[in-house]
Protein backbone atom coordinates (compact mmCIF):
# COMPACT_ATOMS: atom_id res chain seq x y z
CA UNK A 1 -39.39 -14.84 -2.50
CA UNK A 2 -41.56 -13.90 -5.63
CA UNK A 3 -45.21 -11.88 -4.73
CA UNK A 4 -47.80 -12.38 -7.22
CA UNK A 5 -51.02 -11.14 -7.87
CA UNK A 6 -52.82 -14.37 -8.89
CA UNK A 7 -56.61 -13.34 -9.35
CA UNK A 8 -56.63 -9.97 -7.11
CA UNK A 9 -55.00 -11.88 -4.43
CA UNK A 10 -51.79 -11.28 -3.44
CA UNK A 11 -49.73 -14.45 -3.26
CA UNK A 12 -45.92 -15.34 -2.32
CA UNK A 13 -44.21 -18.66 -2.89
CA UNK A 14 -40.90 -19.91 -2.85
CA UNK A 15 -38.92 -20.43 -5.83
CA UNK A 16 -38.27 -24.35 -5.30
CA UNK A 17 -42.46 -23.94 -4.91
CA UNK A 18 -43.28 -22.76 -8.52
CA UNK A 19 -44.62 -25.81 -9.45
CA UNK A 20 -47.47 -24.66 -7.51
CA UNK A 21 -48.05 -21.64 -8.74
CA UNK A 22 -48.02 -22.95 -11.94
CA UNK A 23 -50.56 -25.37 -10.98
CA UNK A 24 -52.56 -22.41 -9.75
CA UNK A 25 -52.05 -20.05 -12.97
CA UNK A 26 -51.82 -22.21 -15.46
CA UNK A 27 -52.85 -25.88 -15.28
CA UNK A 28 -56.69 -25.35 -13.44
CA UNK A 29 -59.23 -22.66 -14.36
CA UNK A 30 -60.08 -19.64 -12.90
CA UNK A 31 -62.72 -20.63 -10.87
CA UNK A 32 -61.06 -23.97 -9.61
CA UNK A 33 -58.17 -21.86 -8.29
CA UNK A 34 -60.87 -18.89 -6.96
CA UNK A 35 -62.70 -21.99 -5.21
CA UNK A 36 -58.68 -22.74 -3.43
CA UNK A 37 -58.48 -18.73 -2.11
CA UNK A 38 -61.71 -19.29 -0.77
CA UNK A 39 -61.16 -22.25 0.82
CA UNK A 40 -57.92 -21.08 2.14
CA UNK A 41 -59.62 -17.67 3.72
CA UNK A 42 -62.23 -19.67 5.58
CA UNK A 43 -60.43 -22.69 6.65
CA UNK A 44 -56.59 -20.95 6.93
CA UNK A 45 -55.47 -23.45 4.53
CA UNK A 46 -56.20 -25.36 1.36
CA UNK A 47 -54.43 -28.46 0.05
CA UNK A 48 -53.99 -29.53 -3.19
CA UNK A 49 -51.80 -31.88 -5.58
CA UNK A 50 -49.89 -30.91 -8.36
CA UNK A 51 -50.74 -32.89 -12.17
CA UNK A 52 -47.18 -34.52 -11.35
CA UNK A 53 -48.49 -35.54 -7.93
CA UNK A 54 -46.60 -32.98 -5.96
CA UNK A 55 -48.41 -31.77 -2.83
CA UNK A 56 -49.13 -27.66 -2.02
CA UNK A 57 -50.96 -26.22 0.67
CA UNK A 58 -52.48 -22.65 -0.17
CA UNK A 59 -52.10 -20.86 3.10
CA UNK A 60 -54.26 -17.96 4.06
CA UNK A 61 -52.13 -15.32 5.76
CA UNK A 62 -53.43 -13.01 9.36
CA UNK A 63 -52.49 -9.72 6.79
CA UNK A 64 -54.33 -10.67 4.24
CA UNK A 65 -51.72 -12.62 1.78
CA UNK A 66 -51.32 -16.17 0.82
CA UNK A 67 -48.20 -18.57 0.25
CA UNK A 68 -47.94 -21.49 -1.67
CA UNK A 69 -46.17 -24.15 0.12
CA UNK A 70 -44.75 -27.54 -0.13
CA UNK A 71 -45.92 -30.12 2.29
């Protein structure tokens, strides 16, 4: 299970989940995908689909991590 550090927040996913991390890193901008952490922190969660239409939930975690997940 890969750990990143996407933006100063530390993030795991799943490999079959890279698609959302990519989404995250690469595909939005900086403050689109600060706007998803901070959604995430307050709410526990934030949803969000994919340029191919794939749907990811940002997840914020009780220690302080997220996870990208497929829903």
């Amino acid at each position: 299970m890969p750990k990143m550090n996407i933006n100063g927040h530390p993030t795991i996913y799943e490999d079959n989940d890279d698609p959302g991390y990519v989404y995250i890193v690469r595909k939005i901008d900086r403050e689109e995908s600060e706007m998803l952490f901070r959604y995430a922190k307050v709410h526990g969660a934030a949803h969000f689909e994919t340029q191919t239409g794939k749907n990811y939930s940002l997840i914020h975690n009780d220690d302080g991590t997220y996870t990208i997940a497929k829903r």
